[in-house]
C-alpha atoms as a PDB file:
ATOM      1  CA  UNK A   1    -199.526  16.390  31.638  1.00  0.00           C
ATOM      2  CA  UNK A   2    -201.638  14.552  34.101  1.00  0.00           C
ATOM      3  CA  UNK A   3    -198.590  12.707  35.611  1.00  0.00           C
ATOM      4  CA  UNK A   4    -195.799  14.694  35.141  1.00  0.00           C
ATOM      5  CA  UNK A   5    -194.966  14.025  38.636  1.00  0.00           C
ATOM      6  CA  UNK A   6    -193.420  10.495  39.139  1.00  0.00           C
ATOM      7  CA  UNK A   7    -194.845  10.167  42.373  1.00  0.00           C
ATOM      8  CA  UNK A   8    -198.137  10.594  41.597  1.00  0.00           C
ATOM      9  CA  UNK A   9    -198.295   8.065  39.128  1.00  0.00           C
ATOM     10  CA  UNK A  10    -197.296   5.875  41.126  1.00  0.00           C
ATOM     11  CA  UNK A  11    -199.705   6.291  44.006  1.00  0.00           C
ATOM     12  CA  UNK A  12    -202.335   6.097  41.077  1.00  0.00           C
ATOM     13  CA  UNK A  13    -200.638   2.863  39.968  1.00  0.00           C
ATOM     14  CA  UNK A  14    -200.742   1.227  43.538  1.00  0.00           C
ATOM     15  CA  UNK A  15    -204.469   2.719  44.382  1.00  0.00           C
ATOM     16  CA  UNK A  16    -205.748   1.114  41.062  1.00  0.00           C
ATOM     17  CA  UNK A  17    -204.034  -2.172  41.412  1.00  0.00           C
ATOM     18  CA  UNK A  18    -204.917  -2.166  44.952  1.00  0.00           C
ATOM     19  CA  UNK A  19    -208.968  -1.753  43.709  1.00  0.00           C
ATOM     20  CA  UNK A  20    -208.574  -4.662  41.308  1.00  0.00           C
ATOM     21  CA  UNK A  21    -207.382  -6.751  43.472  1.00  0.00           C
ATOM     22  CA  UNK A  22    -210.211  -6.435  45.699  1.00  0.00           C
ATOM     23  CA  UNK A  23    -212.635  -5.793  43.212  1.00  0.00           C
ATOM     24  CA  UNK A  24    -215.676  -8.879  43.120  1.00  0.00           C
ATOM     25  CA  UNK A  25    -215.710 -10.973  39.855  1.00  0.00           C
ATOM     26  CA  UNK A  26    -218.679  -9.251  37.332  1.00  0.00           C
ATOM     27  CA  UNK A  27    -221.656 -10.866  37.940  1.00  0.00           C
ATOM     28  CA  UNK A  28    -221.997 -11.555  33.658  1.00  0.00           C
ATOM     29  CA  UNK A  29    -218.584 -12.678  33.308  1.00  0.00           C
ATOM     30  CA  UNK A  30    -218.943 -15.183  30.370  1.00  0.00           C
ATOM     31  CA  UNK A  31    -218.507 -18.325  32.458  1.00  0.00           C
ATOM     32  CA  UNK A  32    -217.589 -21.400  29.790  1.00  0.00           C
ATOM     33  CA  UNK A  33    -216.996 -25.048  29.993  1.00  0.00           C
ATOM     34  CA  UNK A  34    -213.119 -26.489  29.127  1.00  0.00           C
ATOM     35  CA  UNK A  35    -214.672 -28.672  26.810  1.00  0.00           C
ATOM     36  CA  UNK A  36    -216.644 -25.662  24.649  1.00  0.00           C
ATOM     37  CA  UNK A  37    -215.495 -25.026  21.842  1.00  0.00           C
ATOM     38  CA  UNK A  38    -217.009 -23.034  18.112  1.00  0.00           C
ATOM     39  CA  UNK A  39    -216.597 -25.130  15.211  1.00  0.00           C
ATOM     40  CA  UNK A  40    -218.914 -23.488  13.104  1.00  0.00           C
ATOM     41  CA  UNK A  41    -220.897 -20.545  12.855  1.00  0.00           C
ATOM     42  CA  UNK A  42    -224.130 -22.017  14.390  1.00  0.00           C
ATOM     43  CA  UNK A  43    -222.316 -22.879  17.161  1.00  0.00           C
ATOM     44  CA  UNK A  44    -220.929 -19.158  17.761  1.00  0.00           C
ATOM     45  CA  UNK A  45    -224.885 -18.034  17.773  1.00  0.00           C
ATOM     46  CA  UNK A  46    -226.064 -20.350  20.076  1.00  0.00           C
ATOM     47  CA  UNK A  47    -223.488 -18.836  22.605  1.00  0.00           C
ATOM     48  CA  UNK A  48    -224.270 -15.104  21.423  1.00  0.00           C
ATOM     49  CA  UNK A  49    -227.743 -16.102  22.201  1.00  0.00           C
ATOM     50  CA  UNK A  50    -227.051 -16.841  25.774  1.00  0.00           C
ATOM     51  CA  UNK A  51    -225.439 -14.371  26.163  1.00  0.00           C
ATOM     52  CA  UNK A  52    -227.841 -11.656  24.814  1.00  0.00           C
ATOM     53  CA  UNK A  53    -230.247 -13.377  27.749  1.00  0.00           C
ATOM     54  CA  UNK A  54    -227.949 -12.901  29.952  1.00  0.00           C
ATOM     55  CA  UNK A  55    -227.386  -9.295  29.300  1.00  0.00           C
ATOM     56  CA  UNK A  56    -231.100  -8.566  28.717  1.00  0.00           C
ATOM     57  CA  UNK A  57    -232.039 -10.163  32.216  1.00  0.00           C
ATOM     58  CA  UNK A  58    -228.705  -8.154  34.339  1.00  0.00           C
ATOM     59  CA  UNK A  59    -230.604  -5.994  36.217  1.00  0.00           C
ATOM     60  CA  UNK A  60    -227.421  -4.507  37.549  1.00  0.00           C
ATOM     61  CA  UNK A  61    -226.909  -3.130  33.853  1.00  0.00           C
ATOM     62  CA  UNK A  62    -228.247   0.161  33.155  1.00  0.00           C
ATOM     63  CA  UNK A  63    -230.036   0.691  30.478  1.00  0.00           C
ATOM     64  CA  UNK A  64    -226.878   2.730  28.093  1.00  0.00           C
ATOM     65  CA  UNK A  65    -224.608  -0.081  29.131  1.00  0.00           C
ATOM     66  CA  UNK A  66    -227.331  -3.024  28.233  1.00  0.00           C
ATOM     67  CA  UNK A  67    -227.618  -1.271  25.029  1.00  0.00           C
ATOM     68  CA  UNK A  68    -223.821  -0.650  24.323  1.00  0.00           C
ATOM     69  CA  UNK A  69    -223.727  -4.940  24.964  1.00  0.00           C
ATOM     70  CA  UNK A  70    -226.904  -6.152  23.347  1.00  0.00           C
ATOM     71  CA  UNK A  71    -225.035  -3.811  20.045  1.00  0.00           C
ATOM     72  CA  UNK A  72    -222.033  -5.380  20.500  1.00  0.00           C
ATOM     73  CA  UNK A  73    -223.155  -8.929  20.886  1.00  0.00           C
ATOM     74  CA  UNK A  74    -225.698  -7.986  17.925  1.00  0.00           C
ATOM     75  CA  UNK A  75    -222.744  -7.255  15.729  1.00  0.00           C
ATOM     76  CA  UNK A  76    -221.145 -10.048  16.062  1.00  0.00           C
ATOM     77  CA  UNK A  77    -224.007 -12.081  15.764  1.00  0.00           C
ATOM     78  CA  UNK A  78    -224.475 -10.316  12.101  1.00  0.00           C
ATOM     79  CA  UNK A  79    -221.184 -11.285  11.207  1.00  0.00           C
ATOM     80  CA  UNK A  80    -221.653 -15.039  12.199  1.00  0.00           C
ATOM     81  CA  UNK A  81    -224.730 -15.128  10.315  1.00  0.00           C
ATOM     82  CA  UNK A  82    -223.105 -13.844   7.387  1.00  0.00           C
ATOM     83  CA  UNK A  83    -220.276 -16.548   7.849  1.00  0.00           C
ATOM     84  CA  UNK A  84    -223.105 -19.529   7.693  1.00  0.00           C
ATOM     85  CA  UNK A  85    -224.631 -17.887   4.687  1.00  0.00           C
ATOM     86  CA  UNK A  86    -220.989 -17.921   3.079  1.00  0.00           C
ATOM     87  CA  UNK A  87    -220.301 -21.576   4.526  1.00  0.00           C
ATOM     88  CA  UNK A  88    -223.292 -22.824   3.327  1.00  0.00           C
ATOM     89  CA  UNK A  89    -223.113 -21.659  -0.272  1.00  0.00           C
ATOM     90  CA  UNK A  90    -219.847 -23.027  -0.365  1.00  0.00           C
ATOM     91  CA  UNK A  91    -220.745 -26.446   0.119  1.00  0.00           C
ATOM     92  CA  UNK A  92    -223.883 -26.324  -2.178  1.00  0.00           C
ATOM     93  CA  UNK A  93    -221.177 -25.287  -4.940  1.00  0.00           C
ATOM     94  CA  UNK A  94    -218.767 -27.757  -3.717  1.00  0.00           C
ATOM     95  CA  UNK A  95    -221.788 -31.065  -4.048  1.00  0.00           C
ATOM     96  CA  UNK A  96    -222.889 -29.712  -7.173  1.00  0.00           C
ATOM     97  CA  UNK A  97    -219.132 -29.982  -8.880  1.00  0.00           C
ATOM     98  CA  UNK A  98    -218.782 -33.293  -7.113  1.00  0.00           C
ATOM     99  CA  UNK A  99    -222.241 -34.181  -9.259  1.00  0.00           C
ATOM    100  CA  UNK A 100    -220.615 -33.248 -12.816  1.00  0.00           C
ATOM    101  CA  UNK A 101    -218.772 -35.325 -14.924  1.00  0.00           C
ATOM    102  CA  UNK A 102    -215.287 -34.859 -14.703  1.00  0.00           C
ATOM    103  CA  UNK A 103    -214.478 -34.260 -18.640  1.00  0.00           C
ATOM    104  CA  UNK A 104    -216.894 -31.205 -19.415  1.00  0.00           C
ATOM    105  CA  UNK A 105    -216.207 -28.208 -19.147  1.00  0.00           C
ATOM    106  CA  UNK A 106    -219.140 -25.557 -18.593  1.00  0.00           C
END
């Protein structure tokens, strides 16, 4: 076991919380505004699309961890694409039954 000895874990513990609490804020941190907030699925893109400018212009980044975050943020991106598609469809379904008479049936 890497820390079978108690002692050792906790000079480990006390080194590593000694380096994050000297440790500068990341230079990509996601910095957002109180107000912000996603209401829909557009809105969530916009922000990935900052974002993947942000990531694609670090040149602090190499080029495994740019990739490992522009796949990430790409993900994501598929899925709220996918979730305007599905909103979207929704609410053409949801004028067209407000369009049809109430009493028939299809």
């Amino acid at each position: 076991m890497p820390f079978a000895d108690p002692e050792k874990r906790r000079q480990y513990d006390a080194e590593h919380k000694r380096k994050a609490r000297v440790a500068e804020p990341c230079p990509t941190r996601l910095t957002l505004p109180v107000e912000f907030r996603a209401k829909t699925a557009a809105d969530v893109l916009g922000l990935l699309n900052e974002q993947l400018d942000t990531v694609r212009q670090d040149t602090s980044l190499g080029s495994v961890e740019r990739a490992k975050a522009i796949g990430y943020l790409a993900g994501i991106a598929l899925r709220a694409i996918d979730a305007g598609d599905v909103a979207a469809r929704v609410e053409a379904l949801e004028s067209i039954l407000k369009t049809r008479p109430k009493g028939k049936a299809a």
